[in-house]
Protein backbone atom coordinates (compact mmCIF):
# COMPACT_ATOMS: atom_id res chain seq x y z
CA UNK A 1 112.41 112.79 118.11
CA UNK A 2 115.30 109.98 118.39
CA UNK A 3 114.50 106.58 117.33
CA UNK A 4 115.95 103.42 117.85
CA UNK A 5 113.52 100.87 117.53
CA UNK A 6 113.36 97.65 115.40
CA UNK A 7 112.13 97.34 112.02
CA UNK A 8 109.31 94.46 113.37
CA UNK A 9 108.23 97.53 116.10
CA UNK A 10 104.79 98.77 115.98
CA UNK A 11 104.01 102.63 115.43
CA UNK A 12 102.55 104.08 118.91
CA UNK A 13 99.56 104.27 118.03
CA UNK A 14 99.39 100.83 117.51
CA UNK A 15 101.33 99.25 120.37
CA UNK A 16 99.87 97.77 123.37
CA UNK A 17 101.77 99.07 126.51
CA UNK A 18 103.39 102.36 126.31
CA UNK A 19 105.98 103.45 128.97
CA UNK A 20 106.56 106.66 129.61
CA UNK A 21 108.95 107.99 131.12
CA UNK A 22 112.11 111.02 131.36
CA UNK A 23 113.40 113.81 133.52
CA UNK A 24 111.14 114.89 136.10
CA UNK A 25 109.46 118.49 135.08
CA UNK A 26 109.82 117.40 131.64
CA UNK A 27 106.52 116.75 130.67
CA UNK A 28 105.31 113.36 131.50
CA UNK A 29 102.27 114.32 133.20
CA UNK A 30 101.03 116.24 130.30
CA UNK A 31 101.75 113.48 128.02
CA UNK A 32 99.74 110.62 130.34
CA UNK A 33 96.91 113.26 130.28
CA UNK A 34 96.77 113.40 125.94
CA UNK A 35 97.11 109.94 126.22
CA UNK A 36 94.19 109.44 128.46
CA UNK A 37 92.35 111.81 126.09
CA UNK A 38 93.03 109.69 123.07
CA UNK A 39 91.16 106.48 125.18
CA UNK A 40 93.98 104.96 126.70
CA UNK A 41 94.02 103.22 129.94
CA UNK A 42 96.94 105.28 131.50
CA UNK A 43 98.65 104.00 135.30
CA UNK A 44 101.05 106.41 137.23
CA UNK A 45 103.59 105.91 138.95
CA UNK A 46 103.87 101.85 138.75
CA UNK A 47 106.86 100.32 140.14
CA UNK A 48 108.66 98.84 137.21
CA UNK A 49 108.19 95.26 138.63
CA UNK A 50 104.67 95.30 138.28
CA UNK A 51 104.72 95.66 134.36
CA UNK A 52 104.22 92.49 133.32
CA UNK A 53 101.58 91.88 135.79
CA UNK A 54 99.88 94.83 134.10
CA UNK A 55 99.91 93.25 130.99
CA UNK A 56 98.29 89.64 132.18
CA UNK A 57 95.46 91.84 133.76
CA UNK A 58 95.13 93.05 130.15
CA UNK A 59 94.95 89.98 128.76
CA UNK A 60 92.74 88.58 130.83
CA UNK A 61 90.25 91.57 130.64
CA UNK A 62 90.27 91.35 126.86
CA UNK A 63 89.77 87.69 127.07
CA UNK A 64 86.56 88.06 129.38
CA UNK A 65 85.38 90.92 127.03
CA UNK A 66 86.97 91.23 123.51
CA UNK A 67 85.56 94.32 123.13
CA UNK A 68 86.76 95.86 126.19
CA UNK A 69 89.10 99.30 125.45
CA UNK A 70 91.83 98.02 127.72
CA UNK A 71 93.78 97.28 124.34
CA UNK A 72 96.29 100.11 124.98
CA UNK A 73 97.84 100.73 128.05
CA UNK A 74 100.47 103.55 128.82
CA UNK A 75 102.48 103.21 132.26
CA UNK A 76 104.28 106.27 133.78
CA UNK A 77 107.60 104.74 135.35
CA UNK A 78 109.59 107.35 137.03
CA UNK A 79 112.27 107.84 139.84
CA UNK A 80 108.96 108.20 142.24
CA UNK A 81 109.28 105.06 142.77
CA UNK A 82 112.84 105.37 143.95
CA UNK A 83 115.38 102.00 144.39
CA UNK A 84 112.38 100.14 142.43
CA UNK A 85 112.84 102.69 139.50
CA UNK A 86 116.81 100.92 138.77
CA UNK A 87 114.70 97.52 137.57
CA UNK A 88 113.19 99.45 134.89
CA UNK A 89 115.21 98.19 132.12
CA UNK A 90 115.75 94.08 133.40
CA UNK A 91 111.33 94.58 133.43
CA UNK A 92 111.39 95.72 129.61
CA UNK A 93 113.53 92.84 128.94
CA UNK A 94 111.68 90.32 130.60
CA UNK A 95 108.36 91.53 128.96
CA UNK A 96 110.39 91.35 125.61
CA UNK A 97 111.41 87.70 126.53
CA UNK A 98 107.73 86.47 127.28
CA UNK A 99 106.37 88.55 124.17
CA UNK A 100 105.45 91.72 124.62
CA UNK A 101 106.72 94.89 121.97
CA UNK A 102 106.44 98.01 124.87
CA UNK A 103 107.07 101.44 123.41
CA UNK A 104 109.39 103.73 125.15
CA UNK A 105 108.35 107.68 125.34
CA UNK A 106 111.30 109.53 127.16
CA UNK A 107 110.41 113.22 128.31
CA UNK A 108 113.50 115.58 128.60
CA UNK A 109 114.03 119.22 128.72
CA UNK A 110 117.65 121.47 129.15
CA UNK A 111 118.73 121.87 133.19
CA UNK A 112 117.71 125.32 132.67
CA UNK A 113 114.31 124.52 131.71
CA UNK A 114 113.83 122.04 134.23
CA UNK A 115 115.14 124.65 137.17
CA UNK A 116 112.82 126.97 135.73
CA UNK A 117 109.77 124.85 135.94
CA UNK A 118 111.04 123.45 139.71
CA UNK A 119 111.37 127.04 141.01
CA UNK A 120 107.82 127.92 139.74
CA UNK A 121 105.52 125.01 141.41
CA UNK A 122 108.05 125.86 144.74
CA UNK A 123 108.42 122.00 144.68
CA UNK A 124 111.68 120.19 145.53
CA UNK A 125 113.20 117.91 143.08
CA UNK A 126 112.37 114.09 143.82
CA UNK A 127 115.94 113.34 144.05
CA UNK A 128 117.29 116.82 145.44
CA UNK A 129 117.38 115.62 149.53
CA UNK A 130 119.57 118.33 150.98
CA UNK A 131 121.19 119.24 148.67
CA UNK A 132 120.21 121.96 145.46
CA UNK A 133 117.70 121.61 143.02
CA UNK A 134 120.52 121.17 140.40
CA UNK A 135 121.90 118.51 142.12
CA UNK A 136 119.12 116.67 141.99
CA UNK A 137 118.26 117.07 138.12
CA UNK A 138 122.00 115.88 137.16
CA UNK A 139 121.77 113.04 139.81
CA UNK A 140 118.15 111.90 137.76
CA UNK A 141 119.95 112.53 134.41
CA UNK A 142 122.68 110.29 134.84
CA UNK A 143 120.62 107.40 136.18
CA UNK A 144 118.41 107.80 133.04
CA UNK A 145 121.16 108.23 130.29
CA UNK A 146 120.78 104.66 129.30
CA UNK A 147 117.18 104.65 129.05
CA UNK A 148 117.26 107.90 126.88
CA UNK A 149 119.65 106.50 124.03
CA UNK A 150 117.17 102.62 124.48
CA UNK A 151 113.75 104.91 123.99
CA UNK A 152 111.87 104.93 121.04
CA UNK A 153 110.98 108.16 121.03
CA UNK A 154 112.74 111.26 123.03
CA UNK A 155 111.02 114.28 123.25
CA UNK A 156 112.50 117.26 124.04
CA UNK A 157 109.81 120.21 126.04
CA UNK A 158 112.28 122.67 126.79
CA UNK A 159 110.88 125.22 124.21
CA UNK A 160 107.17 124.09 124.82
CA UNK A 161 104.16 124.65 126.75
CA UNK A 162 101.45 122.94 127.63
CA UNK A 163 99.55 123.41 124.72
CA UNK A 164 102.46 122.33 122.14
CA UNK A 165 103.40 119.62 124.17
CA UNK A 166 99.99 118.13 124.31
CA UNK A 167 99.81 118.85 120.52
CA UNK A 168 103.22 116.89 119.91
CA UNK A 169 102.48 113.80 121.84
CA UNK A 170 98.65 113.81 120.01
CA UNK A 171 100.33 114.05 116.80
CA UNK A 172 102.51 111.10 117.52
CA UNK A 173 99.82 108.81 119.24
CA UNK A 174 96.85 109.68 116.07
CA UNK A 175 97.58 110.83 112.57
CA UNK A 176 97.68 108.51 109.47
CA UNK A 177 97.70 105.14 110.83
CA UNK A 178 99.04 103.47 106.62
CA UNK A 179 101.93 105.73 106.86
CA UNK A 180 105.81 104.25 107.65
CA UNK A 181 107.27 107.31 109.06
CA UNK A 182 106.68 109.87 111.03
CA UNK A 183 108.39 113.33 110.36
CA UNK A 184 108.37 115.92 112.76
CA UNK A 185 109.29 119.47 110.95
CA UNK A 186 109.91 121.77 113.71
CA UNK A 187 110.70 125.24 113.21
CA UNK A 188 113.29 127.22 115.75
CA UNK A 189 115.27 129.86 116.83
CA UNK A 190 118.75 129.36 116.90
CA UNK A 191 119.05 132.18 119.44
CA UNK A 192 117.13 129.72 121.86
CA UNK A 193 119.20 126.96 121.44
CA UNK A 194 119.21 123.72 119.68
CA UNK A 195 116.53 121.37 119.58
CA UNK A 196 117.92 118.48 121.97
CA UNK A 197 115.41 115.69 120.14
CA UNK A 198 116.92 117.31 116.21
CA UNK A 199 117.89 113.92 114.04
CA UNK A 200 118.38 116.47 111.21
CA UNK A 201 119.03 120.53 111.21
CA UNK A 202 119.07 122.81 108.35
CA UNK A 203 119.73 126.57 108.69
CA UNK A 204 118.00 129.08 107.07
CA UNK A 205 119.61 132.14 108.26
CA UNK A 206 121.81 132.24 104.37
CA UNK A 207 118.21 134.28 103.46
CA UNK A 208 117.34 137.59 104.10
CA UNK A 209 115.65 138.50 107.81
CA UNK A 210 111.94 139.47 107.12
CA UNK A 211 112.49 141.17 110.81
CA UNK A 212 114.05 143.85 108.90
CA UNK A 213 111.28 144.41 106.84
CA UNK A 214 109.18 146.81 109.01
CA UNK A 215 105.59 145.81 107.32
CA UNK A 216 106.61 141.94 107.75
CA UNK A 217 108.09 142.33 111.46
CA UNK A 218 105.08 141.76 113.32
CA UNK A 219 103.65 139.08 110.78
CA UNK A 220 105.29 135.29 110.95
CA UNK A 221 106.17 132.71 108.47
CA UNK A 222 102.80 131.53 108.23
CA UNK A 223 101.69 134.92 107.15
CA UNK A 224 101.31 134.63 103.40
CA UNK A 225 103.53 137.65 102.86
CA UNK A 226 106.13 136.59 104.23
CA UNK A 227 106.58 132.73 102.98
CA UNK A 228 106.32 134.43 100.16
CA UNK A 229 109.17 137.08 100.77
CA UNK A 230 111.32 134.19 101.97
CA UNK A 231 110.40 131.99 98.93
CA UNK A 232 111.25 134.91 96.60
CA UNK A 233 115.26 135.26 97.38
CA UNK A 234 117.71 133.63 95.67
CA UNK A 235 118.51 130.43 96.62
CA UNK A 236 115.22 129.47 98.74
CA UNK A 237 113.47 127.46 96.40
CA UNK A 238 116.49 125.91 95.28
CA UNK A 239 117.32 124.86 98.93
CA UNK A 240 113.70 123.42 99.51
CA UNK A 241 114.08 121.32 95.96
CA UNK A 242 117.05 120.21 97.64
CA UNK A 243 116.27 119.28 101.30
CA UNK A 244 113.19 117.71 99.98
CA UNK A 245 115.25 115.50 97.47
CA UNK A 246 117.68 114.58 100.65
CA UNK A 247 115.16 113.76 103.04
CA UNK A 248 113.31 111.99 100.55
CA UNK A 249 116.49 109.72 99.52
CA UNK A 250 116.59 109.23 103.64
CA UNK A 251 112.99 108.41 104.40
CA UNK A 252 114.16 104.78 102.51
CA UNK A 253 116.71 103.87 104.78
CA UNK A 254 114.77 104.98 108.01
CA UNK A 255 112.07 102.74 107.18
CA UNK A 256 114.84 100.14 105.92
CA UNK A 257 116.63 100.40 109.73
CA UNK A 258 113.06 100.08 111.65
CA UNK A 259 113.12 103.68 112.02
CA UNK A 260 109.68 105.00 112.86
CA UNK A 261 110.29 108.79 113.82
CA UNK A 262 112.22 111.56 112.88
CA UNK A 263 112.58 115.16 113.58
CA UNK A 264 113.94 117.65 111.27
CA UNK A 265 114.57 120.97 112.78
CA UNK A 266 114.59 124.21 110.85
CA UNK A 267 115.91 126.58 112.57
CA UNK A 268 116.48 130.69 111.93
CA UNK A 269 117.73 133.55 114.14
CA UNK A 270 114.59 133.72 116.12
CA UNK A 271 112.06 130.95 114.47
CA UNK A 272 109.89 133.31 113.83
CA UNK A 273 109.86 134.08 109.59
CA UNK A 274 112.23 132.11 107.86
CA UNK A 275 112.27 128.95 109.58
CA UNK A 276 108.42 128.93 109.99
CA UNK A 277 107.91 129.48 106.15
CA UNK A 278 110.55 126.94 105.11
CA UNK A 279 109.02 124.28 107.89
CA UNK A 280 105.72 124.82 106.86
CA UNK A 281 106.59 123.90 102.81
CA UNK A 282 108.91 121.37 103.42
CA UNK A 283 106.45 119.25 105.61
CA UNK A 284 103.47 119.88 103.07
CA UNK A 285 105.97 118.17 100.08
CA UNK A 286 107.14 115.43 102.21
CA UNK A 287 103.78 113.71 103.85
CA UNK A 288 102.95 111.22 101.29
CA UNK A 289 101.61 107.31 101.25
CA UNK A 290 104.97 106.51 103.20
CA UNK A 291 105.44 110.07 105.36
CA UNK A 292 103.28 111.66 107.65
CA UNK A 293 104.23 114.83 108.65
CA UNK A 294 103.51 117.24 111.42
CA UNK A 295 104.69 120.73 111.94
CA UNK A 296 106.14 121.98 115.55
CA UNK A 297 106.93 125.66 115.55
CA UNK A 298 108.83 125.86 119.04
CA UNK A 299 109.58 129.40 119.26
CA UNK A 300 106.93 130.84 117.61
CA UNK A 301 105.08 133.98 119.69
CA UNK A 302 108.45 133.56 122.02
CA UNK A 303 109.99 137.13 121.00
């Protein structure tokens, strides 16, 4: 996850209008249903103007009944709503200027992911017209590149599915409310590409493979055998002493800068041993008072 926010901002779970938003395909759906899950009062598809009339209705339903759950509200704003959509950011300012601290959640995912999922529903791109499908997703992705590098969070689906996307976004909207920082620890396969939302990467592929182990092949990094293999060779422990130490000198200034997420990425040939044993001890020694950690393993069951 990027972050840019402030260091006054509020942690999701805690702020009172959400927008989400991103590349179409990318997720955002799945992320307004977890969000409606977790009790929030979720509107889709609002053109951007109406935002700040969405928060008076709040604040006038919480000031007829205080105990009313209307206290978080998360608004999917999206090029649905076409020539309205290119007020999105002057709206965000003006609810800044009377007050309000809105979150911003973008959604993205790799043009190849994003083709993929278009040709699979056999629906056309909102912005495609007559022309391709392509077309369409790089015509969205400029008119969003501002609002990417302004969001407080970006979250990158292209190596997830339903289920670990709904898991991400529940991990970012719950978890330990005391804690400063949230640190994503994904594990990956560097043979699938680069995490797009990676603040940090660290490569573990200076250890032996456990693939070439035939008892450990089938088993993964969370397989006791095999964090064990991978904590055994020279170096490993060494390198987690290390990265720990780093991150931990880090997590200081992040909190320091208003920073309120980060994703490291560990990453391997295939994220499937290595990377998954290294993620999955790294995240237990950072979460502390200050950290709370979570653990993404994007390629996991992928081979």
């Amino acid at each position: 996850m990027t972050a840019s926010s402030s260091p006054t901002h509020v942690a999701l779970s805690d702020s009172p209008i959400v927008i989400v938003t991103g590349m179409s395909g990318a997720g955002r759906t799945t992320a307004a249903n977890v969000l409606e899950d977790l009790g929030w009062l979720v509107v889709d598809n609002l053109p951007p103007q109406m935002l700040s009339g969405l928060a008076d209705l709040r604040d006038q339903a919480i000031a007829r009944n205080p105990e009313a759950a209307l206290r978080k509200v998360a608004v999917v704003v999206d090029v649905r709503s076409r020539l309205w959509f290119k007020e999105l950011a002057a709206a965000i300012d003006g609810m800044k200027a009377n007050g309000e601290d809105p979150s911003l959640v973008f959604l993205d995912a790799t043009d190849e992911a994003l083709v993929r999922r278009f040709e699979s529903v056999r629906r056309p791109h909102p912005l495609q017209g007559d022309g391709r499908l392509l077309d369409g997703i790089q015509q969205e992705r400029t008119m969003l590149v501002e609002l990417r590098s302004a969001a407080d969070v970006v979250i990158d689906s292209s190596g997830l599915n339903v289920h670990q996307l709904s898991a991400k976004v529940s991990s970012l909207f719950s978890g330990d409310q005391a804690a400063q920082l949230r640190i994503a620890v994904m594990s990956f396969g560097f043979k699938y590409g680069l995490p797009m939302d990676a603040d940090i990467v660290l490569d573990m592929r200076f250890l032996p493979n456990p693939h070439w182990i035939p008892d450990l092949r089938p088993l993964t990094g969370r397989d006791g055998r095999v964090s064990g293999f991978v904590m055994e060779q020279e170096g490993a422990r060494k390198f987690l002493d290390e990265a720990q130490a780093l991150l931990e000198t880090m997590v200081g200034g992040y909190i320091r800068e208003g920073r309120r997420y980060v994703t490291v990425a560990v990453g391997c040939t295939g994220g499937k041993h290595r990377s998954v044993a290294m993620a999955e001890a790294l995240a237990e020694r950072l979460d502390d008072e200050l950290v709370d950690t979570f653990v993404v393993h994007r390629d996991l069951g992928r081979e």
